[in-house]
PDB file of N, CA and C in Angstrom:
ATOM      1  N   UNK A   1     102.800  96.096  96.787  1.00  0.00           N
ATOM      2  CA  UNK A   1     103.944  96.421  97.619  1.00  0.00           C
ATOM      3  C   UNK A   1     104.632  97.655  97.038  1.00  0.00           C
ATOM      4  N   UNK A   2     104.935  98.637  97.570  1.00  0.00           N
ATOM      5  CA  UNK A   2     105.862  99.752  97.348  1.00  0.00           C
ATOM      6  C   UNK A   2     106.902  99.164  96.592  1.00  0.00           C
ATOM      7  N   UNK A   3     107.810 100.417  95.413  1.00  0.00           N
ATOM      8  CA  UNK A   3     108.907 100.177  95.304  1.00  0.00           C
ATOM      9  C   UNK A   3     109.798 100.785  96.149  1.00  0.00           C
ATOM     10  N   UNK A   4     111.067  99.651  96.257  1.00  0.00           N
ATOM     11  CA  UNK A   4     111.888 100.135  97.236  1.00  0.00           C
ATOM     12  C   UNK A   4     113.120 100.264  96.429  1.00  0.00           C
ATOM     13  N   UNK A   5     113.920 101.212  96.704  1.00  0.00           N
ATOM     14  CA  UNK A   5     114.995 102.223  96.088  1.00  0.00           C
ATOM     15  C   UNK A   5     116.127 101.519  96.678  1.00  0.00           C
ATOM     16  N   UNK A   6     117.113 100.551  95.964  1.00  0.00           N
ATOM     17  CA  UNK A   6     117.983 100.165  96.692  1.00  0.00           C
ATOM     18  C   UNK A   6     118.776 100.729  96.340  1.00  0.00           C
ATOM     19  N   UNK A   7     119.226 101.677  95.334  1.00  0.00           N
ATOM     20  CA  UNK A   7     120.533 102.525  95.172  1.00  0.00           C
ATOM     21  C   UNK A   7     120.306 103.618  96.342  1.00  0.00           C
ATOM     22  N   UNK A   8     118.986 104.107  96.618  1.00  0.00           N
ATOM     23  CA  UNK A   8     119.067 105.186  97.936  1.00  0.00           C
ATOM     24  C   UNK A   8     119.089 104.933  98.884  1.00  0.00           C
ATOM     25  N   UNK A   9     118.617 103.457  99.543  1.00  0.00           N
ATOM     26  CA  UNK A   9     118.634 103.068 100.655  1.00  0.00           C
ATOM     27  C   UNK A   9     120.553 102.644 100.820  1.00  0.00           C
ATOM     28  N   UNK A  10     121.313 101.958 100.067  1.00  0.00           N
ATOM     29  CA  UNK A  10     122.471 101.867  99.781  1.00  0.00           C
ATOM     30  C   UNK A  10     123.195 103.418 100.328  1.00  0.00           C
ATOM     31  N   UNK A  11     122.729 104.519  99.555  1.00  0.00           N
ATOM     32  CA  UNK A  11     123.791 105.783  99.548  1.00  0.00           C
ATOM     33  C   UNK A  11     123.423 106.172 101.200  1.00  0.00           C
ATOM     34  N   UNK A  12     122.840 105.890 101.511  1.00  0.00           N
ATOM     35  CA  UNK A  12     122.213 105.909 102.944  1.00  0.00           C
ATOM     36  C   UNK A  12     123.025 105.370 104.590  1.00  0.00           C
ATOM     37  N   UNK A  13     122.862 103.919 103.929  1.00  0.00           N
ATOM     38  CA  UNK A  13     123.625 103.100 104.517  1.00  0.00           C
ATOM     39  C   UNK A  13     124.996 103.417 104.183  1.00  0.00           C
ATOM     40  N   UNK A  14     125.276 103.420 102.984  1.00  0.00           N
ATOM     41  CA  UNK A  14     127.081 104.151 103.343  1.00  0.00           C
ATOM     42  C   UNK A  14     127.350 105.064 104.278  1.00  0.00           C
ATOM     43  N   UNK A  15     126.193 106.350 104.049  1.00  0.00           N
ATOM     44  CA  UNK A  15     126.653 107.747 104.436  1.00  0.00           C
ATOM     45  C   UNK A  15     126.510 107.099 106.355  1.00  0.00           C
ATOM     46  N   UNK A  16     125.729 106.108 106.630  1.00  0.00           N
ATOM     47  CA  UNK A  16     126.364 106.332 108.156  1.00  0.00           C
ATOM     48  C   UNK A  16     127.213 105.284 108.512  1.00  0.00           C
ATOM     49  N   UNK A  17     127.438 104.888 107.240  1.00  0.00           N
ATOM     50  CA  UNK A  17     128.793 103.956 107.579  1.00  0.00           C
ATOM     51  C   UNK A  17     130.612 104.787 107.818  1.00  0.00           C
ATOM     52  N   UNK A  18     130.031 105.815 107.672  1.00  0.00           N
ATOM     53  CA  UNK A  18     131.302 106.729 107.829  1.00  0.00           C
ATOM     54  C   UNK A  18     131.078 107.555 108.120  1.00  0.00           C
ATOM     55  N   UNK A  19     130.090 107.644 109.117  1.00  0.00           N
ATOM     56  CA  UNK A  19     130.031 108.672 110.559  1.00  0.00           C
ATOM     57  C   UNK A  19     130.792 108.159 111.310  1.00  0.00           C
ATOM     58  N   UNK A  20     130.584 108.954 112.593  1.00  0.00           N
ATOM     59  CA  UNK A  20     131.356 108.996 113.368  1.00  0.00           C
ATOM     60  C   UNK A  20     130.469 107.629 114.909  1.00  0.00           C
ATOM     61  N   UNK A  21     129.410 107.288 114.213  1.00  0.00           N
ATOM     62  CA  UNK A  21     128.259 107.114 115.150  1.00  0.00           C
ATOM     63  C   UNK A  21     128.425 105.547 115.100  1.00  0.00           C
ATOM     64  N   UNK A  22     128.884 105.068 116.125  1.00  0.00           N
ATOM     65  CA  UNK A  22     129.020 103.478 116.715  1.00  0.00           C
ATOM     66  C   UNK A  22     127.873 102.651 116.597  1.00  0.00           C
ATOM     67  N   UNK A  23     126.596 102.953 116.848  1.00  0.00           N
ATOM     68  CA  UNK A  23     125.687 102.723 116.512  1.00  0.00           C
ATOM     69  C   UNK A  23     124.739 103.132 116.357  1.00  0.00           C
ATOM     70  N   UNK A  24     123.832 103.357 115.191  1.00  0.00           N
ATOM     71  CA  UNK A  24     122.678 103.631 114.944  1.00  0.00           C
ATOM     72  C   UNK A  24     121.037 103.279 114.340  1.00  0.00           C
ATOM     73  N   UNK A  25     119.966 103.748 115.622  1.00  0.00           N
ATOM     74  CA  UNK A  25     118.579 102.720 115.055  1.00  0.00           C
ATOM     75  C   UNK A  25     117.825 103.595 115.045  1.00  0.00           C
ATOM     76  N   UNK A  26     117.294 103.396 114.432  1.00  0.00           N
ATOM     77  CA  UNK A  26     116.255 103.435 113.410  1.00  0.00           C
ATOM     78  C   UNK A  26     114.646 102.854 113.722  1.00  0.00           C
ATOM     79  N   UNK A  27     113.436 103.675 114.081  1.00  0.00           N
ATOM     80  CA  UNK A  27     112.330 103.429 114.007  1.00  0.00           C
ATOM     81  C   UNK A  27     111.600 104.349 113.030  1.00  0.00           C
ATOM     82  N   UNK A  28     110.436 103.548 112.901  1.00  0.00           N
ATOM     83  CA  UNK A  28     109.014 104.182 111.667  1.00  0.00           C
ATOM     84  C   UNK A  28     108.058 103.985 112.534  1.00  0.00           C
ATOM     85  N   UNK A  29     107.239 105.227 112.710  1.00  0.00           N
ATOM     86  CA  UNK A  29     105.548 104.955 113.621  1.00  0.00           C
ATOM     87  C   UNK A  29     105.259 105.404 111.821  1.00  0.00           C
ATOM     88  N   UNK A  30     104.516 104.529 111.316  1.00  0.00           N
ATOM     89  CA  UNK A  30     103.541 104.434 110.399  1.00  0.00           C
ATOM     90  C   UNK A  30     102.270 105.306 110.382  1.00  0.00           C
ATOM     91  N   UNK A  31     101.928 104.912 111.277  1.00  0.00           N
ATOM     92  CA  UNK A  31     100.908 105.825 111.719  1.00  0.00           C
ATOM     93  C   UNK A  31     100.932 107.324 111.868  1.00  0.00           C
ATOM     94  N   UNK A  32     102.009 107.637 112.042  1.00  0.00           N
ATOM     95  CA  UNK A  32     102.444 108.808 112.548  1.00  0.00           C
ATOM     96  C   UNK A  32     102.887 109.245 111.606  1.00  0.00           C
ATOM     97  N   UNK A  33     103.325 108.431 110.630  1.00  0.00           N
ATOM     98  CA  UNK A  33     104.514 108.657 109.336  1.00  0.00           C
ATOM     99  C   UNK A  33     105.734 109.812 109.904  1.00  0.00           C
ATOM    100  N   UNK A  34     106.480 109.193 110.732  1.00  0.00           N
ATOM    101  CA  UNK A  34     107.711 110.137 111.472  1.00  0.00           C
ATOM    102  C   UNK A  34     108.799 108.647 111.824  1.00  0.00           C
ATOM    103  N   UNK A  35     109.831 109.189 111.148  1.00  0.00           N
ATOM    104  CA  UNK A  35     110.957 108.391 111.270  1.00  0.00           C
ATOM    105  C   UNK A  35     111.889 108.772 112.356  1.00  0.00           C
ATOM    106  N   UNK A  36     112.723 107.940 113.330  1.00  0.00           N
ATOM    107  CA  UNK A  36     113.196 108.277 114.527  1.00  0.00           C
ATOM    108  C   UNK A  36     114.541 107.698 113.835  1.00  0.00           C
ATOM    109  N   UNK A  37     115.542 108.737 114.179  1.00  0.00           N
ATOM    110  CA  UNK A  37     117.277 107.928 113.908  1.00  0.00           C
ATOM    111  C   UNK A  37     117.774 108.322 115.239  1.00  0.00           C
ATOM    112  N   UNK A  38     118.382 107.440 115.903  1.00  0.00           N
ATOM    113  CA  UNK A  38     119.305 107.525 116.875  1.00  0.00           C
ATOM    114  C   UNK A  38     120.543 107.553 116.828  1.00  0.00           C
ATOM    115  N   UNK A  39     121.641 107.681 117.142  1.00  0.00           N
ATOM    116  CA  UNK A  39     122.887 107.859 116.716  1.00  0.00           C
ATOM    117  C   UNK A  39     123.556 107.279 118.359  1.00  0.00           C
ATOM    118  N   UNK A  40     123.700 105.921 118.263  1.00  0.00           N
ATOM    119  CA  UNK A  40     123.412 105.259 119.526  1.00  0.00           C
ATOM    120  C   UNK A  40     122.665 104.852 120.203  1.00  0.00           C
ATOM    121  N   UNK A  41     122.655 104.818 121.366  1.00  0.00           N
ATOM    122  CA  UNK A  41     121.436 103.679 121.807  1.00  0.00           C
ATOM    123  C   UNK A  41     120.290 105.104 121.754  1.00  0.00           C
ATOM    124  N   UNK A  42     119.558 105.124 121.617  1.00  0.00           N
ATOM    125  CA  UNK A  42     118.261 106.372 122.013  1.00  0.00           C
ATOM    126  C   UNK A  42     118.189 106.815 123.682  1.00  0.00           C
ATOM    127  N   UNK A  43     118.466 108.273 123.599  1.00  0.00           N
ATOM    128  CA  UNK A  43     118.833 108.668 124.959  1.00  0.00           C
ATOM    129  C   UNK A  43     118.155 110.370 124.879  1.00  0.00           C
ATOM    130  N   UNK A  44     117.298 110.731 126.158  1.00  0.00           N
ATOM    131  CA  UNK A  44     116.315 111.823 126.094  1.00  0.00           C
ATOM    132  C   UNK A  44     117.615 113.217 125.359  1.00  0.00           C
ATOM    133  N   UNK A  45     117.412 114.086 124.350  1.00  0.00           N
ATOM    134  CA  UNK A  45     118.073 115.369 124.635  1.00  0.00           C
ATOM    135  C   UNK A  45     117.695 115.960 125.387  1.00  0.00           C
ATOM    136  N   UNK A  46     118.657 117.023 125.177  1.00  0.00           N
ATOM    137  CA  UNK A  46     118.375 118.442 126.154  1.00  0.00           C
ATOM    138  C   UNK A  46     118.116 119.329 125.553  1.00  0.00           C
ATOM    139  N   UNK A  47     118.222 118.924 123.947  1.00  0.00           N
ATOM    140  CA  UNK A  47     118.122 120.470 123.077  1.00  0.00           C
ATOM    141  C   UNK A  47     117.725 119.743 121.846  1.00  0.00           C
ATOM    142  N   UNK A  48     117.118 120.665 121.196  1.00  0.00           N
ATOM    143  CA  UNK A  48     116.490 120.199 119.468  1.00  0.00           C
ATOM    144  C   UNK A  48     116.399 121.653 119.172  1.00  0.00           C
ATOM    145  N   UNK A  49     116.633 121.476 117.441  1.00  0.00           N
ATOM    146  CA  UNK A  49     116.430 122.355 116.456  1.00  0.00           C
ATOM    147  C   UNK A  49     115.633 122.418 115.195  1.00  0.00           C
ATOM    148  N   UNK A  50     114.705 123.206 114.720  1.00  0.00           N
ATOM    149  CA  UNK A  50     114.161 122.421 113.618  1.00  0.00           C
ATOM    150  C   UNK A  50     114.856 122.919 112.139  1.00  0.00           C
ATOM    151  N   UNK A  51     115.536 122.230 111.686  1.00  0.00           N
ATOM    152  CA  UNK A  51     116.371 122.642 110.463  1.00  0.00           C
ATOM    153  C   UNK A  51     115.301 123.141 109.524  1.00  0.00           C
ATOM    154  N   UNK A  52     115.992 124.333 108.285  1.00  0.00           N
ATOM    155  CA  UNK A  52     115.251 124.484 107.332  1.00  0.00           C
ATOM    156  C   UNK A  52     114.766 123.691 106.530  1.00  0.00           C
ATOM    157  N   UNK A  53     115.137 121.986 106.672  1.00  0.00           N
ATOM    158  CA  UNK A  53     114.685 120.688 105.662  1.00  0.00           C
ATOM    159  C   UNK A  53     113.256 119.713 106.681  1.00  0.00           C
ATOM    160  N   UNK A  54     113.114 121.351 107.884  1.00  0.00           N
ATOM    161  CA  UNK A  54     112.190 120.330 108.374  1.00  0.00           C
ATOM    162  C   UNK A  54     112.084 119.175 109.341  1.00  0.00           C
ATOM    163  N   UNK A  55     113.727 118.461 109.251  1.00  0.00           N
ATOM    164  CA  UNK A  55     113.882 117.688 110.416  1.00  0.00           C
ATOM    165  C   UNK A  55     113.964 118.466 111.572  1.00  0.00           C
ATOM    166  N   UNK A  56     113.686 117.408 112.914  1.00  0.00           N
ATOM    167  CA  UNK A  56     113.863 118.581 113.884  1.00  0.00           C
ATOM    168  C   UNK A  56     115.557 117.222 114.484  1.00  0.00           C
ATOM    169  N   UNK A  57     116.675 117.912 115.139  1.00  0.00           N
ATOM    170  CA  UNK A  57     117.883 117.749 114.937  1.00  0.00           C
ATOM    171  C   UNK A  57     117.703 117.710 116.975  1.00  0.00           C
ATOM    172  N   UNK A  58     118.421 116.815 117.297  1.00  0.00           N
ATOM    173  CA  UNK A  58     118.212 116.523 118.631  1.00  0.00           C
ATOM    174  C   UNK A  58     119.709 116.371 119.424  1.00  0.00           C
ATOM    175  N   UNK A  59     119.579 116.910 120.242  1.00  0.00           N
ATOM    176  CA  UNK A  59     121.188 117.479 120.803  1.00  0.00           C
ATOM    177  C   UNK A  59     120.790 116.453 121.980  1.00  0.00           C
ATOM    178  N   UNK A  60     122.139 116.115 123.040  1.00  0.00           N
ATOM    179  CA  UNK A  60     122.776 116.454 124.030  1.00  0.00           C
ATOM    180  C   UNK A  60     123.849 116.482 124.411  1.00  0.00           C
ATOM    181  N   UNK A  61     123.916 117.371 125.335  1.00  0.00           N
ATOM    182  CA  UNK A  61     125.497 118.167 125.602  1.00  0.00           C
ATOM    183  C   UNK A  61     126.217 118.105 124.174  1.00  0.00           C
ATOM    184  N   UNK A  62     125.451 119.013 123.452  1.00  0.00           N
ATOM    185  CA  UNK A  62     126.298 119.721 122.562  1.00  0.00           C
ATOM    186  C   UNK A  62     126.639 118.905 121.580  1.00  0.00           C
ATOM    187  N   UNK A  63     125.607 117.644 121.396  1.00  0.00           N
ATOM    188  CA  UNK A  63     126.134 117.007 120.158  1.00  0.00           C
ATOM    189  C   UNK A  63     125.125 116.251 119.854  1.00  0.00           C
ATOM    190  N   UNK A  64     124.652 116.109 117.957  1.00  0.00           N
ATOM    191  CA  UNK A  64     123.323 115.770 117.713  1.00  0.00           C
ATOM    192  C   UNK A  64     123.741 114.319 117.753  1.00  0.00           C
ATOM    193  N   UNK A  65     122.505 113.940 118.575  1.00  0.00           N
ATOM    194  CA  UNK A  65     122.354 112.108 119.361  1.00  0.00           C
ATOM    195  C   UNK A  65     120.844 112.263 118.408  1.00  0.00           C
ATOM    196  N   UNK A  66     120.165 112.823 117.594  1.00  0.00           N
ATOM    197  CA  UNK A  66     119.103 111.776 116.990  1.00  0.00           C
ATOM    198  C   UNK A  66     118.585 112.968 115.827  1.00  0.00           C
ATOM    199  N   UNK A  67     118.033 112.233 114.844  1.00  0.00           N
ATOM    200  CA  UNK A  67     117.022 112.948 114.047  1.00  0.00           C
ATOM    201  C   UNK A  67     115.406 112.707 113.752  1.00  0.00           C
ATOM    202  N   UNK A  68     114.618 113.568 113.983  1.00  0.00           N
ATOM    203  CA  UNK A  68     112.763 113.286 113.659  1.00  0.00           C
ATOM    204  C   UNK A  68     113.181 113.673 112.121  1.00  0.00           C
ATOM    205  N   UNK A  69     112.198 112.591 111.366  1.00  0.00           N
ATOM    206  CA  UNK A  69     111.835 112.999 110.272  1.00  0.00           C
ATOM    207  C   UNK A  69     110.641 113.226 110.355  1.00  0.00           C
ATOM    208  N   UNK A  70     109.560 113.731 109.805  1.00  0.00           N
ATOM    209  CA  UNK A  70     107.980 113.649 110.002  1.00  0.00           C
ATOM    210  C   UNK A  70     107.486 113.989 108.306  1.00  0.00           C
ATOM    211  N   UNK A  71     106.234 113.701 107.923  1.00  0.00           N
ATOM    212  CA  UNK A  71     105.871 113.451 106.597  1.00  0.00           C
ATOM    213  C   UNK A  71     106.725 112.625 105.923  1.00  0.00           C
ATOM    214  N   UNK A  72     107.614 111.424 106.232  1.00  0.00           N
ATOM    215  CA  UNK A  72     108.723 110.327 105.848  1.00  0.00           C
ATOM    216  C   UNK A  72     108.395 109.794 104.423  1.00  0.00           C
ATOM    217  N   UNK A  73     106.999 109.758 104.211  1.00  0.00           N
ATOM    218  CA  UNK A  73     106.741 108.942 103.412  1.00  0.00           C
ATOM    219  C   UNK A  73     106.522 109.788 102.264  1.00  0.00           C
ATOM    220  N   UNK A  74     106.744 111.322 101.935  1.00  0.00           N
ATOM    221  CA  UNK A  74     106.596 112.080 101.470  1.00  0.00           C
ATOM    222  C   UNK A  74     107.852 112.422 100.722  1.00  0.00           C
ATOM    223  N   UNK A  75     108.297 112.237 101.429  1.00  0.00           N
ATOM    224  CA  UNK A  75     110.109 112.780 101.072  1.00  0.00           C
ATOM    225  C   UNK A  75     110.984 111.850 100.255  1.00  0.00           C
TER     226      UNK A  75
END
């Protein structure tokens, strides 16, 4: 079994405990090794960006509603 990092998974879980984001989920395609965050229920954008860290940053109307991670298991 993997080790799992509970002081990072912790600093994690804080940091969106004091967003601004009512609710947020969270999928893993394994397969794919690409992590999906929603920032609410998951809803199509209209716009994405791919940041210099690689995530690509997912808008609509002007406000990021999700993040792709991809190579997840790398990082």
């Amino acid at each position: 079994m993997a080790e799992v990092i509970i002081t990072d998974i912790m600093k994690a879980l804080k940091a969106v405990s004091h967003s601004n984001a009512n609710d947020v989920n969270i999928r893993y395609d394994k397969d794919a090794d690409v992590m999906y965050v929603s920032f609410g229920p998951p809803v199509p954008a209209d716009d994405s960006e791919l940041g210099d860290d690689d995530v690509l940053y997912r808008y609509k109307d002007g406000e990021v509603v999700g993040l792709t991670v991809t190579h997840f298991s790398e990082r």
